[in-house]
C-alpha atoms as a PDB file:
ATOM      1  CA  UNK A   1     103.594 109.983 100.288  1.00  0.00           C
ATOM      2  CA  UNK A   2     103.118 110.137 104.015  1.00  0.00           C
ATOM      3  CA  UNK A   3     100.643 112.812 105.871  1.00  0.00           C
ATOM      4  CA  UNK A   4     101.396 113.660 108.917  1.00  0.00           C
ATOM      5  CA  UNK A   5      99.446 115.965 111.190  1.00  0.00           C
ATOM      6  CA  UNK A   6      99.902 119.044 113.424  1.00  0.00           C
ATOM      7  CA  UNK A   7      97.842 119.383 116.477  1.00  0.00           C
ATOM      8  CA  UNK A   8      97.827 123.211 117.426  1.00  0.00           C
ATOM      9  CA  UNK A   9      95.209 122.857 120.243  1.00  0.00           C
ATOM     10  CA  UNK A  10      97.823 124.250 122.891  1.00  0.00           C
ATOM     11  CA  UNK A  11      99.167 126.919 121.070  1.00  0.00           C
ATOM     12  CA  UNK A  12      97.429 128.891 118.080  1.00  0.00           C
ATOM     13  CA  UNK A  13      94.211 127.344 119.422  1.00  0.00           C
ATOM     14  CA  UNK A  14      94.342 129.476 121.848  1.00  0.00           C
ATOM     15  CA  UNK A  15      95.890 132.168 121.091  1.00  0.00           C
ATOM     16  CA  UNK A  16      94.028 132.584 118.137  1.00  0.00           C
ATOM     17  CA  UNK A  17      89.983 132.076 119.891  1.00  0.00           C
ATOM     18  CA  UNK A  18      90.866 133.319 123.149  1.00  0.00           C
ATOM     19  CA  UNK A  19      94.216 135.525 123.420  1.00  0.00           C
ATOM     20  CA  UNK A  20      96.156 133.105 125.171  1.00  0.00           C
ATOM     21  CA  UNK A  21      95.092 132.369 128.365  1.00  0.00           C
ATOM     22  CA  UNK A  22      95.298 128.911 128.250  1.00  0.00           C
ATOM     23  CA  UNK A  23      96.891 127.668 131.007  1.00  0.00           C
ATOM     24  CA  UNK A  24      99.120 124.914 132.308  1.00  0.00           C
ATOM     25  CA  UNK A  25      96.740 123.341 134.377  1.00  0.00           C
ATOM     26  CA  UNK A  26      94.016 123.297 131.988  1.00  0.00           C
ATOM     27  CA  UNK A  27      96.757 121.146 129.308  1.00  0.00           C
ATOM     28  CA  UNK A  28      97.987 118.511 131.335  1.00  0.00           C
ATOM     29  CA  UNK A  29      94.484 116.739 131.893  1.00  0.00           C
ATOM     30  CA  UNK A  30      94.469 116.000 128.128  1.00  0.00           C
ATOM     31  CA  UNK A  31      98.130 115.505 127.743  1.00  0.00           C
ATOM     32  CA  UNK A  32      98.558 112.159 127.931  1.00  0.00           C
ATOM     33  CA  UNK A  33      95.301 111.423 125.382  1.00  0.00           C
ATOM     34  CA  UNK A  34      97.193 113.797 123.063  1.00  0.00           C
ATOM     35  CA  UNK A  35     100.409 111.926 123.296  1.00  0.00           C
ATOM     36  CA  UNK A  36      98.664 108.631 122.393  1.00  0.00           C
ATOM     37  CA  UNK A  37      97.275 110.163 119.012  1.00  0.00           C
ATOM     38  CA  UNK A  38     100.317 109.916 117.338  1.00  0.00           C
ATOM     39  CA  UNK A  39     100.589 113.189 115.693  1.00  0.00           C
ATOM     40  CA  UNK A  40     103.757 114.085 113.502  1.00  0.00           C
ATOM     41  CA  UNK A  41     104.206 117.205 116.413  1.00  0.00           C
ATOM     42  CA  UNK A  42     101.836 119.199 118.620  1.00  0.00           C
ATOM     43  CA  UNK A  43     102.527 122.548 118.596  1.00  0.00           C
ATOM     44  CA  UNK A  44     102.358 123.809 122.389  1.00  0.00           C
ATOM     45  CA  UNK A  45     104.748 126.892 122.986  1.00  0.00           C
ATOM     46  CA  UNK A  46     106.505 129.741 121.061  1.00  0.00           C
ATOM     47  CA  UNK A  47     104.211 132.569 119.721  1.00  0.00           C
ATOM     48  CA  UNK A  48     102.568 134.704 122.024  1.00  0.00           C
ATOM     49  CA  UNK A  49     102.288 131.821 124.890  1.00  0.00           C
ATOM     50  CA  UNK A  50     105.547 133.181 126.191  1.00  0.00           C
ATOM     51  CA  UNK A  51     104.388 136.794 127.160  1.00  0.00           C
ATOM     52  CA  UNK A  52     101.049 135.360 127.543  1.00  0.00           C
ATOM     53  CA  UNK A  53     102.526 133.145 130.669  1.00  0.00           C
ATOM     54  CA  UNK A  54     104.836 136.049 132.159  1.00  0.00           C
ATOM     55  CA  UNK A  55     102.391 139.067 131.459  1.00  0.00           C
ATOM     56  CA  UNK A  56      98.938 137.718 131.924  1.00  0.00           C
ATOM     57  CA  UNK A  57      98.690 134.149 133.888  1.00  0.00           C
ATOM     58  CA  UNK A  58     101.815 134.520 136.151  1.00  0.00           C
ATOM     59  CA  UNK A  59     103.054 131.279 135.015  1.00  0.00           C
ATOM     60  CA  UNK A  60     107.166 130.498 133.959  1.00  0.00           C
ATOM     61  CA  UNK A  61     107.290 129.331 129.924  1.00  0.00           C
ATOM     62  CA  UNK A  62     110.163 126.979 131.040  1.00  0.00           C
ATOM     63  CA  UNK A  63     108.008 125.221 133.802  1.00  0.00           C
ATOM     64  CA  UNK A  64     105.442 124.765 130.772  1.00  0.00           C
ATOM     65  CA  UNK A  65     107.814 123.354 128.483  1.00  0.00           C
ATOM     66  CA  UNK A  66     109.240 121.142 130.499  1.00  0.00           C
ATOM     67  CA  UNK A  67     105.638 119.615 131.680  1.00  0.00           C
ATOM     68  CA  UNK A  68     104.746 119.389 128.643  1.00  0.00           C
ATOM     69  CA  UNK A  69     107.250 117.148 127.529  1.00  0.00           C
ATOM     70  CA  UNK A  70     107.633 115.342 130.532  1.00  0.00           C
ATOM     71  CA  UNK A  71     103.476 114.977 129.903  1.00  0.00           C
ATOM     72  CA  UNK A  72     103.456 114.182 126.299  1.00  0.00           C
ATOM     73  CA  UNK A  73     107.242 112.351 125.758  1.00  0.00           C
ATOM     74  CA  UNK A  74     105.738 110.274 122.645  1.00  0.00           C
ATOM     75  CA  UNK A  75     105.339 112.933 120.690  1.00  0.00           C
ATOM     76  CA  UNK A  76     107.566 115.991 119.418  1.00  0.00           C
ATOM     77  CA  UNK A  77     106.899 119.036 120.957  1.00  0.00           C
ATOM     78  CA  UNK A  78     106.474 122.089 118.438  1.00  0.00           C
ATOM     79  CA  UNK A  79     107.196 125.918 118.641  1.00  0.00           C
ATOM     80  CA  UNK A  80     106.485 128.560 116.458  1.00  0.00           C
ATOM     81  CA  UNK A  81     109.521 131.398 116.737  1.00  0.00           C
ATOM     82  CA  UNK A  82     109.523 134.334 115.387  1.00  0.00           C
ATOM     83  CA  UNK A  83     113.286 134.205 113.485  1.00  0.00           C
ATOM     84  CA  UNK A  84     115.317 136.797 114.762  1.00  0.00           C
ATOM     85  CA  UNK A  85     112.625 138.907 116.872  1.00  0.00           C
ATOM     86  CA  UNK A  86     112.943 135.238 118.700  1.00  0.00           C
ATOM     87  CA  UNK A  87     109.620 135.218 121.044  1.00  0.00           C
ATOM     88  CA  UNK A  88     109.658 138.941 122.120  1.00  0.00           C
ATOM     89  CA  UNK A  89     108.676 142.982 119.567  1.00  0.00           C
ATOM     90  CA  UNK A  90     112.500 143.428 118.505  1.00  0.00           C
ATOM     91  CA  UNK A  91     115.315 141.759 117.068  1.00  0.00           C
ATOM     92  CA  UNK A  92     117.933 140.553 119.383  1.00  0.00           C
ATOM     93  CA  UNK A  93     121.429 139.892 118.804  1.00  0.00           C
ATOM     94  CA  UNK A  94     122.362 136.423 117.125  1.00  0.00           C
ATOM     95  CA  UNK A  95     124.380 135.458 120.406  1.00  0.00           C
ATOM     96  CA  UNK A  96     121.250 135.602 122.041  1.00  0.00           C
ATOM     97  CA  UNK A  97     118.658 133.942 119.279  1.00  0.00           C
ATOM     98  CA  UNK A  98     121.836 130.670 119.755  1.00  0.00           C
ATOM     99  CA  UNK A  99     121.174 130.644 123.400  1.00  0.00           C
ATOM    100  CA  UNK A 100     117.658 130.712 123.257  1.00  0.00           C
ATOM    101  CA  UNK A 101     117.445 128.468 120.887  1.00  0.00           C
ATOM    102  CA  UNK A 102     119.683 126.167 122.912  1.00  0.00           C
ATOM    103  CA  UNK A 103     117.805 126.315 126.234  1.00  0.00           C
ATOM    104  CA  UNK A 104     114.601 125.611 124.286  1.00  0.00           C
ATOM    105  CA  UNK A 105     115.841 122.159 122.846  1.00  0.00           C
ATOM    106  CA  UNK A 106     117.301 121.686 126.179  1.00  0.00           C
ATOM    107  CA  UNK A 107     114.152 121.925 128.223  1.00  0.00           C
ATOM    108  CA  UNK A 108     112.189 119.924 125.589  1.00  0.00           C
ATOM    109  CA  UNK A 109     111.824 121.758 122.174  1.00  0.00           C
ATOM    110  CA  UNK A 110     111.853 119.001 119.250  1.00  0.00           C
ATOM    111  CA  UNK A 111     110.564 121.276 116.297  1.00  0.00           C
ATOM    112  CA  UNK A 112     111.226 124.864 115.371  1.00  0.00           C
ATOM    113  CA  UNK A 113     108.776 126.992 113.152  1.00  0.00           C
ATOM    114  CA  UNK A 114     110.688 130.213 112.257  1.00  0.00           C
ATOM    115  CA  UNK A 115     109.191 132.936 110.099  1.00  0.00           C
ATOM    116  CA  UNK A 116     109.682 136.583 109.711  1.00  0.00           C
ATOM    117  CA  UNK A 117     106.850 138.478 109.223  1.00  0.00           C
ATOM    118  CA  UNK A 118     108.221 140.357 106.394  1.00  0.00           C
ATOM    119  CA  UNK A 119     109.595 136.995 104.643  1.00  0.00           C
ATOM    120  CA  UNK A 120     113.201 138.121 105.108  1.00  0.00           C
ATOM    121  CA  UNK A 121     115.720 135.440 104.565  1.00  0.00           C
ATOM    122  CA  UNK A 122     117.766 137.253 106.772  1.00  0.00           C
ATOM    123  CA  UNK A 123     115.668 137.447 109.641  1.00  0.00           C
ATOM    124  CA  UNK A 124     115.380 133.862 110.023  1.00  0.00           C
ATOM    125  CA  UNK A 125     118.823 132.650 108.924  1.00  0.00           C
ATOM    126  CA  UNK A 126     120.638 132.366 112.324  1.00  0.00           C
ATOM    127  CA  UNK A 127     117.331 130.969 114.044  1.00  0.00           C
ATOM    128  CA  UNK A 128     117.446 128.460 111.688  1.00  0.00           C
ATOM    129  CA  UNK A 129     121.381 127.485 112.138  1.00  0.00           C
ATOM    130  CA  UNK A 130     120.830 127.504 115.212  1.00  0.00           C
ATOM    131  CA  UNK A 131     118.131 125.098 115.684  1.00  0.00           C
ATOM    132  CA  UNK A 132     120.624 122.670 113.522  1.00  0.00           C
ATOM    133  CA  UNK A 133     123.326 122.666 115.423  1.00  0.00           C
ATOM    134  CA  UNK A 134     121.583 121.406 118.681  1.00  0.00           C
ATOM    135  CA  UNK A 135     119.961 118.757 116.501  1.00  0.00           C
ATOM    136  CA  UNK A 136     116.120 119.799 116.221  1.00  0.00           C
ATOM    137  CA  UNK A 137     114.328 120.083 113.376  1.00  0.00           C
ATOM    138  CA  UNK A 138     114.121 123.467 111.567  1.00  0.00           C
ATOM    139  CA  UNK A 139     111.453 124.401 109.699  1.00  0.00           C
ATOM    140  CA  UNK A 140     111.669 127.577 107.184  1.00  0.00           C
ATOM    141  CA  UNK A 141     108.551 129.752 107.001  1.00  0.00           C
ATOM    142  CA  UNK A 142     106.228 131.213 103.754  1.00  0.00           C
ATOM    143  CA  UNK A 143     104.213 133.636 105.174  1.00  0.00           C
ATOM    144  CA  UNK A 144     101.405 133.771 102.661  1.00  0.00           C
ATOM    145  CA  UNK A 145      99.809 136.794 101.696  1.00  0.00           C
ATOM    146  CA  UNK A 146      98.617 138.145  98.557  1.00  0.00           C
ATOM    147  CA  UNK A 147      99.649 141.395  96.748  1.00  0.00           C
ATOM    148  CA  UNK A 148     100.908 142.864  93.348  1.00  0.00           C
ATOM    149  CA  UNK A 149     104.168 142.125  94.748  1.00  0.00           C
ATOM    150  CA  UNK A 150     103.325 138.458  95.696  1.00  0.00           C
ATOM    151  CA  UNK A 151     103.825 136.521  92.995  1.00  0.00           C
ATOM    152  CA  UNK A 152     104.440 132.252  92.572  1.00  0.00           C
ATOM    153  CA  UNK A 153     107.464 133.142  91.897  1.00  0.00           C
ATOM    154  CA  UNK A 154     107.914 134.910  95.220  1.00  0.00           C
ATOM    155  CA  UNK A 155     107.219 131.679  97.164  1.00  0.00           C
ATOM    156  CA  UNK A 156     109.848 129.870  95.090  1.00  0.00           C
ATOM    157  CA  UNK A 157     112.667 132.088  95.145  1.00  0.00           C
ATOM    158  CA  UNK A 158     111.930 132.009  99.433  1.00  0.00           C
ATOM    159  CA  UNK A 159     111.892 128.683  98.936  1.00  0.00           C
ATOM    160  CA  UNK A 160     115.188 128.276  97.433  1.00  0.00           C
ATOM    161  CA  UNK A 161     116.859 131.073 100.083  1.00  0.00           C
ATOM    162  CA  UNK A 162     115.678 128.677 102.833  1.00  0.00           C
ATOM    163  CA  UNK A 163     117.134 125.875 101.545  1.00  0.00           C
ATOM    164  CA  UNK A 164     120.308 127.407 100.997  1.00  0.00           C
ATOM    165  CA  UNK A 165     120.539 128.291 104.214  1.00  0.00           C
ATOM    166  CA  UNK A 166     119.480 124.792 105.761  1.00  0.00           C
ATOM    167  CA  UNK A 167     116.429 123.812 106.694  1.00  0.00           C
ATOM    168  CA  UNK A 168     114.668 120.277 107.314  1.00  0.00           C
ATOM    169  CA  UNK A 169     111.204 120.946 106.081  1.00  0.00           C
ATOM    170  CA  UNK A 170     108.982 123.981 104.716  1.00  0.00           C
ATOM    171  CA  UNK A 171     105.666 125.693 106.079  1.00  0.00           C
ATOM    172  CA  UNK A 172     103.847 127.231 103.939  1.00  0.00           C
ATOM    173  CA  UNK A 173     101.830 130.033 107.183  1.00  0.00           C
ATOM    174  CA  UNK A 174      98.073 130.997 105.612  1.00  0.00           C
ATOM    175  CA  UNK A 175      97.881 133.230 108.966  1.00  0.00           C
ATOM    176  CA  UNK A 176      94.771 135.150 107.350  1.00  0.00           C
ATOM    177  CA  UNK A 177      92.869 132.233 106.574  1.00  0.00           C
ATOM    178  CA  UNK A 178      93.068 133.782 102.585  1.00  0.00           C
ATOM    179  CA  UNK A 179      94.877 131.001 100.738  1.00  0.00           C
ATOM    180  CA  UNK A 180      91.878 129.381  97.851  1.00  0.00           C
ATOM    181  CA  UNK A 181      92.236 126.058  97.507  1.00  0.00           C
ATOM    182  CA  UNK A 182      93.486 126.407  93.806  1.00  0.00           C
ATOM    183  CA  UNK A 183      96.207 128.460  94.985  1.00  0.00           C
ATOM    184  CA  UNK A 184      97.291 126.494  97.380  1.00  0.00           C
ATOM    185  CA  UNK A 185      97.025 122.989  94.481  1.00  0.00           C
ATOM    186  CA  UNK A 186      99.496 125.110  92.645  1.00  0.00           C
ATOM    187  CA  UNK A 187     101.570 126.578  95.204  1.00  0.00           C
ATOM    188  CA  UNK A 188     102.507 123.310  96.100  1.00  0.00           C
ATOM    189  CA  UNK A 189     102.702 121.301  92.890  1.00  0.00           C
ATOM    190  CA  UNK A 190     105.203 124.272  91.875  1.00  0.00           C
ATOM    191  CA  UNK A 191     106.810 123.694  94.987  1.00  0.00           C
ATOM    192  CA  UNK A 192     107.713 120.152  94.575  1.00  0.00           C
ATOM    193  CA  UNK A 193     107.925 120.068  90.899  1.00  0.00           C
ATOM    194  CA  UNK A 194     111.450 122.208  91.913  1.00  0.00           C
ATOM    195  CA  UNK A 195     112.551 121.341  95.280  1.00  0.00           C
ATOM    196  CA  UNK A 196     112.582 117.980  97.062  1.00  0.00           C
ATOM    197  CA  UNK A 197     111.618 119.271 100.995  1.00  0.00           C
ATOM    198  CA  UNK A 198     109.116 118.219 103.331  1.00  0.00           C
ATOM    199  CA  UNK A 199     106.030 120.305 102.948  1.00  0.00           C
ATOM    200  CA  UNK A 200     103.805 121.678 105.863  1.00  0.00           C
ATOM    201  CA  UNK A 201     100.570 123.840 105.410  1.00  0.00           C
ATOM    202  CA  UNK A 202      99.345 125.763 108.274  1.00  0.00           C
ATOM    203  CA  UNK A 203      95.752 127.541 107.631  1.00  0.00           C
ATOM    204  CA  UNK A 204      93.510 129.627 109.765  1.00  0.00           C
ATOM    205  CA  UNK A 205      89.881 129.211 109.348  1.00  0.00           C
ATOM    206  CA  UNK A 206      89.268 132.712 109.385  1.00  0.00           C
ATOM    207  CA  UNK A 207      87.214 132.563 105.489  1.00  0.00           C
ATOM    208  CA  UNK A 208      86.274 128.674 105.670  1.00  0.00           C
ATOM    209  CA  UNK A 209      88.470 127.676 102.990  1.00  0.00           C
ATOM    210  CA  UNK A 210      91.061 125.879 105.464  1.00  0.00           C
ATOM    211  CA  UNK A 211      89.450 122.794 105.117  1.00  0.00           C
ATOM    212  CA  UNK A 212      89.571 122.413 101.448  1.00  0.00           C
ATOM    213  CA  UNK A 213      92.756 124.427 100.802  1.00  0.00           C
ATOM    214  CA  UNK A 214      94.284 121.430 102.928  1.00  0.00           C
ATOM    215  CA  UNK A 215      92.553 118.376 100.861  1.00  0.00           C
ATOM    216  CA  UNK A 216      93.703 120.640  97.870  1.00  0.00           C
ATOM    217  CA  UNK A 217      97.472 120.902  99.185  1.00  0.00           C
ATOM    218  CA  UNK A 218      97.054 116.766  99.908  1.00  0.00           C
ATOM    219  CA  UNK A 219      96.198 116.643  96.720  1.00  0.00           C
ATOM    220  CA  UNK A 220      98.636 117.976  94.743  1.00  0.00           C
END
């Protein structure tokens, strides 16, 4: 089994402790010391950075992407999109999630998160096509939650619709900071006892179970 890790200091960092305003000139100090850790990506773009950069810090996302890979050229460059809503409040028109989706690999995209906030299959489908025909990775989205409705089997059957649809590996997107350890030792064991993909577990520290819902997930 091989671990690799996610660095998420220049996105959800951020965005997550201080809305975003990270900005260009603060990353590229620590770029090149982030390139030499050999992480399996670094998540730096996607999310709210876009509007972030254009409403907030008057900076261009494209100038950032391309810095940042120019900066950190070791190590693949990671965005988190969100599936047919792409980086902006609506859903756009699958001629336009293919373009974007082009000029982001072009200017220096390697990996592609895509959810949909609402786990639709469809809302992430020609994201994720997209990010395979221009050759980067494309990584299909569980956004965890619990609920009556949320079951294990829930997880799987999303599981299986991504993979029918193509996709190189599978996050499983604890955005609340809610998934227990346990549940994520059985999420996914259940997960690989059915499906041979490449597993990914994102987790917010929001409860203080990230830590050992990660060793847990390692684990299992």
């Amino acid at each position: 089994m091989t671990i690799a890790i996610t660095d998420v200091v220049l996105r959800d960092a951020h965005q997550s402790l201080f809305a975003t305003r990270l900005r260009l000139d603060d990353m590229l100090p620590i770029a090149a010391q982030l390139d030499d850790v050999g992480y399996g990506s670094l998540e730096c773009w996607g999310g709210a950075t876009f509007d972030a950069c254009i409403r907030f810090l008057g900076e261009d996302p494209w100038v950032r992407l391309r810095e940042l890979k120019k900066a950190m050229p070791k190590t693949p460059l990671q965005m988190l999109l969100r599936g047919q809503n792409l980086l902006g409040y609506r859903h756009y028109a699958d001629d336009v999630v293919e373009r974007f989706v082009e000029r982001a690999v072009k200017n220096g995209m390697d990996v592609f998160r895509v959810f949909d906030a609402m786990n639709d299959p469809r809302n992430m489908k020609a994201a994720l096509q997209a990010v395979r025909s221009h050759g980067a990775h494309a990584q299909g989205t569980l956004s965890y939650t619990t609920s009556p409705a949320h079951t294990q089997q829930t997880w799987l059957d999303l599981t299986e619709q991504l993979l029918e649809t193509g996709v190189d590996s599978i996050a499983i997107k604890d955005m609340s900071g809610i998934l227990t350890p346990m549940a994520a030792y059985e999420l996914v064991s259940e997960i690989k006892k059915r499906f041979e993909v490449r597993l990914h577990l994102h987790c917010h520290a929001t409860t203080g179970m990230a830590e050992m819902a990660l060793l847990k997930a390692i684990e299992a």
